[in-house]
Protein backbone atom coordinates (compact mmCIF):
# COMPACT_ATOMS: atom_id res chain seq x y z
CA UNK A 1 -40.89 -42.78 -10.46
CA UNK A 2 -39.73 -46.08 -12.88
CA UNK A 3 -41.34 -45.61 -16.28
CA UNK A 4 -43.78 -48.69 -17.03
CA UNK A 5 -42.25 -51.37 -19.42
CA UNK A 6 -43.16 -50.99 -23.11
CA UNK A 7 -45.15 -53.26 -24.22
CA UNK A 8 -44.13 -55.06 -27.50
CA UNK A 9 -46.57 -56.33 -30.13
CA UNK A 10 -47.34 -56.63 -34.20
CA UNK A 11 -48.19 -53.70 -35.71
CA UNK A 12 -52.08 -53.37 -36.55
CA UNK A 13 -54.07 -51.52 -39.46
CA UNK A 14 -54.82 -49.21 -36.83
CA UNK A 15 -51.22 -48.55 -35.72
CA UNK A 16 -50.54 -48.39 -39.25
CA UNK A 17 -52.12 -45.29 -40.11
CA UNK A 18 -50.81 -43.73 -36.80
CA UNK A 19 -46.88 -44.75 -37.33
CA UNK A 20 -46.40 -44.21 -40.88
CA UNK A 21 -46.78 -40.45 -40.42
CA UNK A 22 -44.06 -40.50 -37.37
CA UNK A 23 -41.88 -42.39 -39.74
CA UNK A 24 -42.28 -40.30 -42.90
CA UNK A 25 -41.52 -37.18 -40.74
CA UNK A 26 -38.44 -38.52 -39.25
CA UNK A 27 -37.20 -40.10 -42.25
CA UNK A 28 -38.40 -38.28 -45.37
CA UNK A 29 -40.36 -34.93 -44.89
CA UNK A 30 -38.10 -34.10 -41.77
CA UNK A 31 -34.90 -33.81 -43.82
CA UNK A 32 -36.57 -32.35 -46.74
CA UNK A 33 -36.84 -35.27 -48.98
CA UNK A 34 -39.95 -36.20 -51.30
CA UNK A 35 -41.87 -39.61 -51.59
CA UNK A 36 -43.56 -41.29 -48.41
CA UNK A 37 -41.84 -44.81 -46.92
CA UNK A 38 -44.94 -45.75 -48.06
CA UNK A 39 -44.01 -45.68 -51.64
CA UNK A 40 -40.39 -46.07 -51.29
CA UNK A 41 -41.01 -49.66 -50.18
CA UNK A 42 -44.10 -51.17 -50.87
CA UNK A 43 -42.99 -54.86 -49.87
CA UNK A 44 -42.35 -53.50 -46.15
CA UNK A 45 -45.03 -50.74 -45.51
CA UNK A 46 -48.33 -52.35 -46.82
CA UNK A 47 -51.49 -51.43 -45.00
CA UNK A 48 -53.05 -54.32 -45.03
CA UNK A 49 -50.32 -56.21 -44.00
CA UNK A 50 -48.55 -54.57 -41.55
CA UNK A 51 -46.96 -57.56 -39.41
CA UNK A 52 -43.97 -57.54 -40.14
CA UNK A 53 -43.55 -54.21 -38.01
CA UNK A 54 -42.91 -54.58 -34.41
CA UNK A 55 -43.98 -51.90 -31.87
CA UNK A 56 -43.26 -50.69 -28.79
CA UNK A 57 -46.45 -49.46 -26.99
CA UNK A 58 -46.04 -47.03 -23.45
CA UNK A 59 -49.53 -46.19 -21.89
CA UNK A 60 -51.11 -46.98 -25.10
CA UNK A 61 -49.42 -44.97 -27.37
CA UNK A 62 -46.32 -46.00 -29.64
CA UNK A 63 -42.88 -44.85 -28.12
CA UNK A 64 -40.58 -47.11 -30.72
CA UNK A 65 -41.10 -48.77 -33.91
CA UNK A 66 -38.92 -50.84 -36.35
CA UNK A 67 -39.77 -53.71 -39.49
CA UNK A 68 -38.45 -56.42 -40.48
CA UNK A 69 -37.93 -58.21 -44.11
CA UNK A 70 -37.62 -61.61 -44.05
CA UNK A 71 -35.55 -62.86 -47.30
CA UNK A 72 -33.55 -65.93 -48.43
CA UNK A 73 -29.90 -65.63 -48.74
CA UNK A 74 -28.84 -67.65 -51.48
CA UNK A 75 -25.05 -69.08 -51.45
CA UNK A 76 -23.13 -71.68 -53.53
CA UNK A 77 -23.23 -73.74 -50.13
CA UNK A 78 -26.41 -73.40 -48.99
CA UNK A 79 -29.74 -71.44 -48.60
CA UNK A 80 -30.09 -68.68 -45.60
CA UNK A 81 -33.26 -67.90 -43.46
CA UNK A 82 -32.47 -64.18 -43.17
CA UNK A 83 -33.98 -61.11 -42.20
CA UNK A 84 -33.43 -57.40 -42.36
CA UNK A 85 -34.69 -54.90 -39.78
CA UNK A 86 -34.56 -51.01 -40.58
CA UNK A 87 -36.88 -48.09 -39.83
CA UNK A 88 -35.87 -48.44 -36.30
CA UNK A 89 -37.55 -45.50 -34.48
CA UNK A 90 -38.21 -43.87 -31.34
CA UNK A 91 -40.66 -41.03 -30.19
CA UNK A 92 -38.27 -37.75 -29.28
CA UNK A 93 -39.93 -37.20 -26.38
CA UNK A 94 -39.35 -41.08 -25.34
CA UNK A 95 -35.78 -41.29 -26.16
CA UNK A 96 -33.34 -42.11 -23.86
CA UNK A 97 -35.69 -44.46 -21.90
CA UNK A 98 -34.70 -47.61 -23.32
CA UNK A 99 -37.83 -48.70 -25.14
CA UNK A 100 -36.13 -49.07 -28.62
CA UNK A 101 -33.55 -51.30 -26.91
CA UNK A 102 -36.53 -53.73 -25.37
CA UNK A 103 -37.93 -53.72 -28.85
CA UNK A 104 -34.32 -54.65 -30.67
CA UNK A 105 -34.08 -57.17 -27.86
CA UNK A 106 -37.80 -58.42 -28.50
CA UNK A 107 -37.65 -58.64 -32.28
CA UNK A 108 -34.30 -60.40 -31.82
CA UNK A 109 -35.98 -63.97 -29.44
CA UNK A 110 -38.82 -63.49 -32.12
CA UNK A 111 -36.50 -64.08 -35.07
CA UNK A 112 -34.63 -66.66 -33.38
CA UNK A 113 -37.85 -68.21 -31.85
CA UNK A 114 -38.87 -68.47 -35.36
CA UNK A 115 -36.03 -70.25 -36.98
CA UNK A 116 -34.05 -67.45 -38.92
CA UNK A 117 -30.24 -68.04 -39.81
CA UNK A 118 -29.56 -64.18 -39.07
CA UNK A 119 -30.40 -60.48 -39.38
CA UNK A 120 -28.59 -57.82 -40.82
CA UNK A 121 -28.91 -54.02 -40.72
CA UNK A 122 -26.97 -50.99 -42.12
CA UNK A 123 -26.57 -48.28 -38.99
CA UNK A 124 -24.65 -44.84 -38.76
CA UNK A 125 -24.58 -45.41 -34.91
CA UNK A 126 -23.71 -48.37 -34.46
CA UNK A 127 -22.88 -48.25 -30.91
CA UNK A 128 -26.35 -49.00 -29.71
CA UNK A 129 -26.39 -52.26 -31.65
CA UNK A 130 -23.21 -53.31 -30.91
CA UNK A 131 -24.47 -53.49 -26.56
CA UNK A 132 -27.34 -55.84 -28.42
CA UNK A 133 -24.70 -58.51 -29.45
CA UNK A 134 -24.65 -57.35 -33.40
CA UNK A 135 -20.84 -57.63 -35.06
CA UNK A 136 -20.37 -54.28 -37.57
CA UNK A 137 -18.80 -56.00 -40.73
CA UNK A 138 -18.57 -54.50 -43.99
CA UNK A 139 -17.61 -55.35 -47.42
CA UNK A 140 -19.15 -52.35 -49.15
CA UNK A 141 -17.27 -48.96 -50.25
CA UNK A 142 -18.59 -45.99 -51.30
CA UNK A 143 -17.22 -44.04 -54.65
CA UNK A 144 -18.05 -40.21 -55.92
CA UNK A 145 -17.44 -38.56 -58.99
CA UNK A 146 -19.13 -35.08 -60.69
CA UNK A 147 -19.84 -34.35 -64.22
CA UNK A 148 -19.22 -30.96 -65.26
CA UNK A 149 -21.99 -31.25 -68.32
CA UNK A 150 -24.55 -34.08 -67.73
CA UNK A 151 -26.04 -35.21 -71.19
CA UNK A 152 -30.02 -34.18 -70.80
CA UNK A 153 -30.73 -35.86 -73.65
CA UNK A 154 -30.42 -39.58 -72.25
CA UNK A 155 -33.27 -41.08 -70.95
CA UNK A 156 -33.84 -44.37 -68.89
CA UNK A 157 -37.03 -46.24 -67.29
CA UNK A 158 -37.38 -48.26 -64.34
CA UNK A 159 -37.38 -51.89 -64.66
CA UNK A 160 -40.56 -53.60 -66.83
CA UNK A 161 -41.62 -57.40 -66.36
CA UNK A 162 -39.70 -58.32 -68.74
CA UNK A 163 -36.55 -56.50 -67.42
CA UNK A 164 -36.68 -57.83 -64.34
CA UNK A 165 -36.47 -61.02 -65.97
CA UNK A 166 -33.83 -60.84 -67.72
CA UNK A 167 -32.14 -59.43 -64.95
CA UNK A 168 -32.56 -62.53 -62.36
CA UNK A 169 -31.37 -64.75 -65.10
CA UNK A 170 -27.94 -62.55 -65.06
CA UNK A 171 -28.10 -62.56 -61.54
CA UNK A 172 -28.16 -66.69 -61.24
CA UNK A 173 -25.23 -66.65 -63.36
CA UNK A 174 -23.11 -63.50 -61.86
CA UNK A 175 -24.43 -63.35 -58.08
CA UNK A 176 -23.51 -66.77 -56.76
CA UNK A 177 -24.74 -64.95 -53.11
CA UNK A 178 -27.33 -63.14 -53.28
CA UNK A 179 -30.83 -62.08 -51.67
CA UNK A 180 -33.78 -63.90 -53.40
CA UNK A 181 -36.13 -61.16 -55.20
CA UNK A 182 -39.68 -60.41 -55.86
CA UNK A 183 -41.00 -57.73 -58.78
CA UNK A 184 -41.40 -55.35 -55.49
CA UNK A 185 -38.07 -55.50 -54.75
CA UNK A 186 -38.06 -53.53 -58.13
CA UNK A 187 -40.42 -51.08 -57.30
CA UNK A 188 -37.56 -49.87 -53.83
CA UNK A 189 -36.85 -46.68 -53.68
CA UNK A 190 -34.30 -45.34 -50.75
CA UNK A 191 -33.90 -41.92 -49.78
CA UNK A 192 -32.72 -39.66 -51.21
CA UNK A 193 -33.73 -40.60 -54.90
CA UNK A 194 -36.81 -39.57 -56.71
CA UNK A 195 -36.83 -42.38 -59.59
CA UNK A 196 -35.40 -45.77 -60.53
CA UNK A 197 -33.72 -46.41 -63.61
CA UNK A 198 -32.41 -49.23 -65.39
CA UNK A 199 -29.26 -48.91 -68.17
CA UNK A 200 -29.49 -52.12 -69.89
CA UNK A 201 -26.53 -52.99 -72.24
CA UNK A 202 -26.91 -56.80 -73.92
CA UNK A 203 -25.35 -58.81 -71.00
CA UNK A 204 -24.54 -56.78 -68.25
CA UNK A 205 -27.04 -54.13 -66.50
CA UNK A 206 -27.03 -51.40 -64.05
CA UNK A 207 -29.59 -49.58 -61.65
CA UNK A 208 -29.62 -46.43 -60.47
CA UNK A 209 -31.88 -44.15 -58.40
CA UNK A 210 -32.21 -40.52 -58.96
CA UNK A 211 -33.18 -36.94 -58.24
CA UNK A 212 -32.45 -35.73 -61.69
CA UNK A 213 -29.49 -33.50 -60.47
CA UNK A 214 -27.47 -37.08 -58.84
CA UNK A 215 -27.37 -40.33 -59.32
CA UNK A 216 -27.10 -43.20 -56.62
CA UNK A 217 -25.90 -46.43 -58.71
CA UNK A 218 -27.63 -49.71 -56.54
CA UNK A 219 -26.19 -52.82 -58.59
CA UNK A 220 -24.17 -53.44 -61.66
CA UNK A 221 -23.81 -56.89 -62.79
CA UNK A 222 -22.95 -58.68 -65.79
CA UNK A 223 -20.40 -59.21 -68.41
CA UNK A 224 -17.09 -57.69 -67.61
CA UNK A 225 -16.73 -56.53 -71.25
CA UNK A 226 -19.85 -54.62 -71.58
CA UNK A 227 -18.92 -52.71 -68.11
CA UNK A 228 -16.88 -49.68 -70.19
CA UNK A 229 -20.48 -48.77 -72.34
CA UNK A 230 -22.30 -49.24 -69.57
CA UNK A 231 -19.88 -46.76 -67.11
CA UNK A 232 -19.85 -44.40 -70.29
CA UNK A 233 -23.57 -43.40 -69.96
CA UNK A 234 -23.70 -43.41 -66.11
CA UNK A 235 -20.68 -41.05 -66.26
CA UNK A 236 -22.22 -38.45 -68.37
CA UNK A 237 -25.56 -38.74 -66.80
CA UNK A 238 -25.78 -37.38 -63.42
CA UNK A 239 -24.07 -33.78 -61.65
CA UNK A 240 -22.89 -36.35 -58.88
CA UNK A 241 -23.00 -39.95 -58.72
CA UNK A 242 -22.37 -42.19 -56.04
CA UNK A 243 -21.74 -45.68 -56.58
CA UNK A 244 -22.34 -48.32 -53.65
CA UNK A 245 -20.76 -51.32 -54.51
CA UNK A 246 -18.89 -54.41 -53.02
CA UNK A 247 -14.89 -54.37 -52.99
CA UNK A 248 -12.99 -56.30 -54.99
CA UNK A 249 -15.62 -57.42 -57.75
CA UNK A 250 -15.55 -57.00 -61.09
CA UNK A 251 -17.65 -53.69 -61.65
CA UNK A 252 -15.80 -52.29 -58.27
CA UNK A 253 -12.22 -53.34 -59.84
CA UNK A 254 -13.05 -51.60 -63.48
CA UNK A 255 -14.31 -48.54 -61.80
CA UNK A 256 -11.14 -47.76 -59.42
CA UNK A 257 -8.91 -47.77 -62.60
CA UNK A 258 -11.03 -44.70 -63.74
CA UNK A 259 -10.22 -41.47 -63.05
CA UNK A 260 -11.91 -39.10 -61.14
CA UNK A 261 -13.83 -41.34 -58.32
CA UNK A 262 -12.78 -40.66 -54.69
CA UNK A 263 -13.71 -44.20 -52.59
CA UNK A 264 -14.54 -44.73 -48.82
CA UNK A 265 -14.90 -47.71 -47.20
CA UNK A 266 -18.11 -48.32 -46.35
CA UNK A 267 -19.38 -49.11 -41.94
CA UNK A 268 -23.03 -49.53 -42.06
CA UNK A 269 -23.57 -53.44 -41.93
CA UNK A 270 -24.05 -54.72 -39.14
CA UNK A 271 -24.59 -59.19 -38.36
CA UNK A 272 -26.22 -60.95 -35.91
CA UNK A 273 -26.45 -64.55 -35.76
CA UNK A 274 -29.57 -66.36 -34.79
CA UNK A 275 -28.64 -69.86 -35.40
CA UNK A 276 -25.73 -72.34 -34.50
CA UNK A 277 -25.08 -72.86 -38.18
CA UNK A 278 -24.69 -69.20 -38.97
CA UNK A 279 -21.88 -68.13 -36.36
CA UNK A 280 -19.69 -69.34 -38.89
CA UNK A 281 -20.72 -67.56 -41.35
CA UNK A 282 -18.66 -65.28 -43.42
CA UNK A 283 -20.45 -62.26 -43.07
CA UNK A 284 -17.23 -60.50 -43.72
CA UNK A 285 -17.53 -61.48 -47.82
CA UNK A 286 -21.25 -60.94 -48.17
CA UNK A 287 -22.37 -57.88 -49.68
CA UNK A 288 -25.91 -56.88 -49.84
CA UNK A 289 -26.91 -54.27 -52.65
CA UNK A 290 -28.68 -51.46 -51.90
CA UNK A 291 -32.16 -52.32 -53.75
CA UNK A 292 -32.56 -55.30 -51.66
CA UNK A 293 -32.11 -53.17 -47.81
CA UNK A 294 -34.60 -51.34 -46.16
């Protein structure tokens, strides 16, 4: 018996409420983490504006599920139509069938359709994307170090209004490529942390998520010279921190010459170009920090 074709539409409120608890128990409660999607990314999982997740619908009922996040990605040479997709899922029972490929392959004509540059994703399988035409490149590596006695004492908040900014005027003048933020971009917060926190020295910043026990640094930017007070609190602050950053920039460089960090590469980005003008681009140098992903 052939299994009837999925068929692929917007999400509604309706499938709303019926999705977000498949997704928090596959991505959150499943593994034993805290926090709903819900609340870890606002911008992507609101209610009442749930289009900008794409479904995959057998017999009336949802077999696969992913969103998008369309964003501008801002270099010295021009201004990207982008968007991310992430929270790609499929029913277990429905695995195996091909509906999360139809929906890739669905979302992809819609982007394209709709004028976008490209789309990016971070995957830990990326052999399933790669048969859908997306290149795995990545500039990001991955660094680990443990404190033997983390200071309790310090104490850090996530970013206010008036943080965040001060922070996009640093970012104009450090981040000549970047992804174009709202204040909700400040309110992301990816598994597995708890909290976000912001170390703010006078020109230079970083921000980390946390579980109180480890630390997950997301972006530090900002005047070289400040970057040895601002690694001197992050250092004594956490059990274990891991520090996602892009090789070969400033905060990246400073960091490998200290002692005690063990670095991977990273192999989770993964390009797709939508438009003639972007299958040139150099996806190889562009590195997007974790508070902007989904």
């Amino acid at each position: 018996m052939v299994a009837p074709a999925p068929t692929i539409a917007s999400c509604s409120v309706r499938d709303f409420d019926a999705l977000l608890p498949l997704l928090d128990q596959e991505f959150i409660f499943g593994k034993d983490r805290q926090l709903s999607l819900q609340q870890r990314f606002p911008a992507i999982l609101d209610r009442h504006h749930p289009q900008n997740i794409l479904l995959a619908s057998v017999e009336g009922s949802i077999a696969s599920a992913l969103a998008t996040k369309p964003f501008v990605w801002v270099t010295p040479e021009r201004r990207w139509r982008a968007a991310m997709i992430g929270m790609v899922y499929t029913r277990p029972q429905l695995r195996g069938r091909g509906t999360a490929s139809a929906l890739m392959r669905a979302t992809q004509a819609k982007l394209a359709q709709e004028s976008f540059d490209f789309a990016v994703l971070w995957a830990a399988q990326p052999d399933f994307y790669a048969r859908l035409g997306w290149s795995g490149i990545d500039c990001g590596t991955l660094g680990r170090v443990h404190t033997t006695s983390p200071d309790p004492i310090q104490s850090a908040l996530p970013p206010g209004a008036a943080d965040i900014a001060w922070i996009e005027a640093l970012r104009t003048q450090y981040a000549p490529e970047r992804a174009e933020r709202t204040y909700k971009t400040y309110a992301t917060l990816l598994p597995h942390a708890q909290r976000l926190e912001l170390l703010r020295g006078d020109a230079a910043y970083a921000i980390a998520g946390t579980d109180d026990n480890q630390g997950y640094l997301y972006e530090v930017l900002g005047d070289a010279a400040e970057l040895p007070a601002l690694w001197a609190r992050l250092a004594t602050r956490y059990h274990t921190l891991y520090l996602n950053l892009r090789r070969g920039t400033p905060a990246q460089s400073f960091l490998s010459a200290q002692r005690g960090i063990t670095w991977q590469a990273q192999r989770l980005a993964m390009w797709l170009p939508l438009a003639a003008r972007a299958r040139g681009a150099r996806f190889g140098d562009w590195y997007v920090p974790f508070l902007d992903r989904i």
